[in-house]
N, C-alpha and C. Protein backbone atom coordinates (compact mmCIF):
# COMPACT_ATOMS: atom_id res chain seq x y z
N UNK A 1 0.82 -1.19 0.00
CA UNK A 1 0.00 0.00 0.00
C UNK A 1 0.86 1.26 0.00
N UNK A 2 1.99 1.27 0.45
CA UNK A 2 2.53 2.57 0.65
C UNK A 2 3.36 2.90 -0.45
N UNK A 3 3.35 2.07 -1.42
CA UNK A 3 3.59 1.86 -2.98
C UNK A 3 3.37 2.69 -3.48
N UNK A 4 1.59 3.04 -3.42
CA UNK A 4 0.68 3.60 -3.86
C UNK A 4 1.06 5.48 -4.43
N UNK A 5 0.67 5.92 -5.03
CA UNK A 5 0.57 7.28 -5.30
C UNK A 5 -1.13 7.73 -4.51
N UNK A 6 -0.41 8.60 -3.67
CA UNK A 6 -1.99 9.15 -3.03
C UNK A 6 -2.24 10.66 -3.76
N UNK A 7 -1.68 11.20 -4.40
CA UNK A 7 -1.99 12.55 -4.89
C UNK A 7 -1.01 12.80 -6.21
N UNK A 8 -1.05 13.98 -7.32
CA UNK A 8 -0.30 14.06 -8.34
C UNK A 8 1.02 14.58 -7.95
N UNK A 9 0.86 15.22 -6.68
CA UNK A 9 2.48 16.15 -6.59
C UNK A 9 3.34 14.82 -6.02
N UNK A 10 2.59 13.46 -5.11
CA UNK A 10 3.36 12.62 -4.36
C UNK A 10 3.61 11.90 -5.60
N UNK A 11 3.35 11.88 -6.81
CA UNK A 11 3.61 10.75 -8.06
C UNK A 11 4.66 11.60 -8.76
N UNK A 12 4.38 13.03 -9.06
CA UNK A 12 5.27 13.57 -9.45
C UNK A 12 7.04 13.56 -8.41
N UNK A 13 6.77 13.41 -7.62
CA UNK A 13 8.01 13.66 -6.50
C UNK A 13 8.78 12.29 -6.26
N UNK A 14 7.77 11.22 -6.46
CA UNK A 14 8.44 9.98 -6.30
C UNK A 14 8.62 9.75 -7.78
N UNK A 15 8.56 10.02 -8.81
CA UNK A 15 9.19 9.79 -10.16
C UNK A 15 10.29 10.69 -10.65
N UNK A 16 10.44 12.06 -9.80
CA UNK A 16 11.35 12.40 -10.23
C UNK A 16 12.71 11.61 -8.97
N UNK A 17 12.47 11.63 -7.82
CA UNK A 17 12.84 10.69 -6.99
C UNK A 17 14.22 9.79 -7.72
N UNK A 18 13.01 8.70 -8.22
CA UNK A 18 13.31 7.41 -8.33
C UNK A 18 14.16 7.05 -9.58
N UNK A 19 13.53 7.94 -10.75
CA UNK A 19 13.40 7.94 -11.95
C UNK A 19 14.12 8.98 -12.50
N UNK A 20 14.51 9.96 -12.17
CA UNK A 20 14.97 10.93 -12.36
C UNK A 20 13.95 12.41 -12.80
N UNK A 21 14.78 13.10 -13.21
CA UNK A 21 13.91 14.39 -13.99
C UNK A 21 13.27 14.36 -15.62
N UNK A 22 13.96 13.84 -16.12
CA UNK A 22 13.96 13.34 -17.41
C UNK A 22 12.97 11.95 -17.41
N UNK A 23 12.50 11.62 -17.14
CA UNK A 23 11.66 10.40 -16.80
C UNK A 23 10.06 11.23 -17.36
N UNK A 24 10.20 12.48 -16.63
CA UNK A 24 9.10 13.54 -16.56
C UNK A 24 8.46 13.35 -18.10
N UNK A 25 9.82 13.73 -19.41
CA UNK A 25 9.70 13.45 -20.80
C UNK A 25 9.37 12.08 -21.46
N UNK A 26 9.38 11.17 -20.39
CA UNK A 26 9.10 9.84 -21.50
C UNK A 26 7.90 9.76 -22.24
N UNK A 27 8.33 9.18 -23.39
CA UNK A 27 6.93 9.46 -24.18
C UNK A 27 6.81 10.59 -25.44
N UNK A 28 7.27 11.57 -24.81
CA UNK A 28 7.62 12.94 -25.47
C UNK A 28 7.46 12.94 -27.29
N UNK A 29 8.67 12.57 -27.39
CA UNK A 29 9.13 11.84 -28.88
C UNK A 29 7.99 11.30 -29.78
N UNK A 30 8.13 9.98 -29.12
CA UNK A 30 7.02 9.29 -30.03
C UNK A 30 5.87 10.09 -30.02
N UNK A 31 5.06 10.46 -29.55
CA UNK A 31 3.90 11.53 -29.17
C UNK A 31 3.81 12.88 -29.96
N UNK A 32 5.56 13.67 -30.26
CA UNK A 32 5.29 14.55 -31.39
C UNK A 32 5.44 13.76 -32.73
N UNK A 33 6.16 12.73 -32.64
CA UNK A 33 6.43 12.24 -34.29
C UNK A 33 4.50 11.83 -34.51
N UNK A 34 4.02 11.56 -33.27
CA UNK A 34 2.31 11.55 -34.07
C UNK A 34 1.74 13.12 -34.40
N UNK A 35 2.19 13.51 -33.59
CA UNK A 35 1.00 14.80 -33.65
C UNK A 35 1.45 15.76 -34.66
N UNK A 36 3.02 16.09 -34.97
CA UNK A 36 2.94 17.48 -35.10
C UNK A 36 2.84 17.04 -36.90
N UNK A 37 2.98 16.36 -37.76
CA UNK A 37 2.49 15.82 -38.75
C UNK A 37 1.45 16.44 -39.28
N UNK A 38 0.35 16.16 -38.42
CA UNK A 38 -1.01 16.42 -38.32
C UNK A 38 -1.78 17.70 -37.81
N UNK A 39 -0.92 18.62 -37.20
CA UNK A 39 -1.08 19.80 -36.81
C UNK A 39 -0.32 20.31 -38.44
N UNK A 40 1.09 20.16 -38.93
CA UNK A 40 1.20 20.65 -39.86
C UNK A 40 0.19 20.55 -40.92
N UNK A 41 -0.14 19.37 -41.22
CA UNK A 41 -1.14 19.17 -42.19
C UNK A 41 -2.39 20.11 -42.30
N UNK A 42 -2.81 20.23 -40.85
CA UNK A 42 -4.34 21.23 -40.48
C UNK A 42 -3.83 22.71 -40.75
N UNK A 43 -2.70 22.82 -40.08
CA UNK A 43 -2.04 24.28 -40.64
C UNK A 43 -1.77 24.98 -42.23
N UNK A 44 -1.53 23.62 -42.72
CA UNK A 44 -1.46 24.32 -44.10
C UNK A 44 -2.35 23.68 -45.22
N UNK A 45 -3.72 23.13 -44.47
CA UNK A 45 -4.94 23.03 -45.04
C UNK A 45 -5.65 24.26 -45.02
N UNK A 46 -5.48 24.53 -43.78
CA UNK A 46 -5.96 26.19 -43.55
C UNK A 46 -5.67 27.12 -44.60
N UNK A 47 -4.23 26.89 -44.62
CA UNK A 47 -3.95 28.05 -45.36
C UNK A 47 -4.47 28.20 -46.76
N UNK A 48 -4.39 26.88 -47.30
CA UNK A 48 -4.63 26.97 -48.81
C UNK A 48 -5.93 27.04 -48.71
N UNK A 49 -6.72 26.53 -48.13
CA UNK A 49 -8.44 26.89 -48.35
C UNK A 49 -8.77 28.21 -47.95
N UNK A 50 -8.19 29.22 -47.04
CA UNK A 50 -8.00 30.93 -47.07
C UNK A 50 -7.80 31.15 -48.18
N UNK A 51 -6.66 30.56 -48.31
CA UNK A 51 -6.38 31.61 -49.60
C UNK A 51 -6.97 31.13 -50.86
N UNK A 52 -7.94 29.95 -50.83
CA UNK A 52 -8.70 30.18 -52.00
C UNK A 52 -10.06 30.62 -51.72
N UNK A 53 -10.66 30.85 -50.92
CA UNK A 53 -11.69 31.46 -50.38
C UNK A 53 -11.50 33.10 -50.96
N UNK A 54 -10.10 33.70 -50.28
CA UNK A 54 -10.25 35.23 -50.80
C UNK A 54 -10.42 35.49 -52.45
N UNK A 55 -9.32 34.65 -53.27
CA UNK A 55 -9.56 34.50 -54.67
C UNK A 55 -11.01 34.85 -55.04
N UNK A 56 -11.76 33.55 -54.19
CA UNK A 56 -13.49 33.12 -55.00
C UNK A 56 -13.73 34.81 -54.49
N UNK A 57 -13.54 35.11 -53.56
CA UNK A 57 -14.30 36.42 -52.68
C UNK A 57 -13.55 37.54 -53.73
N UNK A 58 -12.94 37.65 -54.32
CA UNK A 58 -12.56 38.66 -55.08
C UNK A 58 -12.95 38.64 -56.37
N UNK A 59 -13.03 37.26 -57.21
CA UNK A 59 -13.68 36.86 -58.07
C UNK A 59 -14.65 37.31 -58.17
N UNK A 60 -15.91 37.47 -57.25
CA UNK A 60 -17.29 37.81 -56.93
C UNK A 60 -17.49 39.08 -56.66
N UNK A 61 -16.74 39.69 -55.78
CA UNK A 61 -16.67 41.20 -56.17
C UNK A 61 -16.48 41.90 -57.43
N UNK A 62 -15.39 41.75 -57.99
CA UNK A 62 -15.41 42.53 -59.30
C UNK A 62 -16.22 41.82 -60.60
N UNK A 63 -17.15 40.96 -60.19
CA UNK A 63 -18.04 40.58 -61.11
C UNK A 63 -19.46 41.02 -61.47
């Protein structure tokens, strides 16, 4: 029982403890090689559908 984590700061304190500071990061890595892919992707989906949105929107104005 005294194993146990009773709160986040006593899990945080016994992992940096035990485990070190860097322990804090595990995971890190693999976790951006998923995400930031996919944030780029949404980022520059954005962009190109803006910027063809203003085109159509200018298109339509001077028409």
């Amino acid at each position: 029982m005294a194993s146990q984590h009773l709160r986040v700061v006593d899990a945080f304190r016994k992992t940096v403890r035990y485990e070190g500071f860097g322990a804090l990061y595990n995971g890190l890595v693999p976790n951006s090689v998923k995400v930031v892919p996919s944030i780029a992707l949404a980022f520059v989906s954005y962009e190109v559908v803006k910027d063809y949105m203003n085109i159509l929107r200018t298109l339509y104005v001077t028409i």
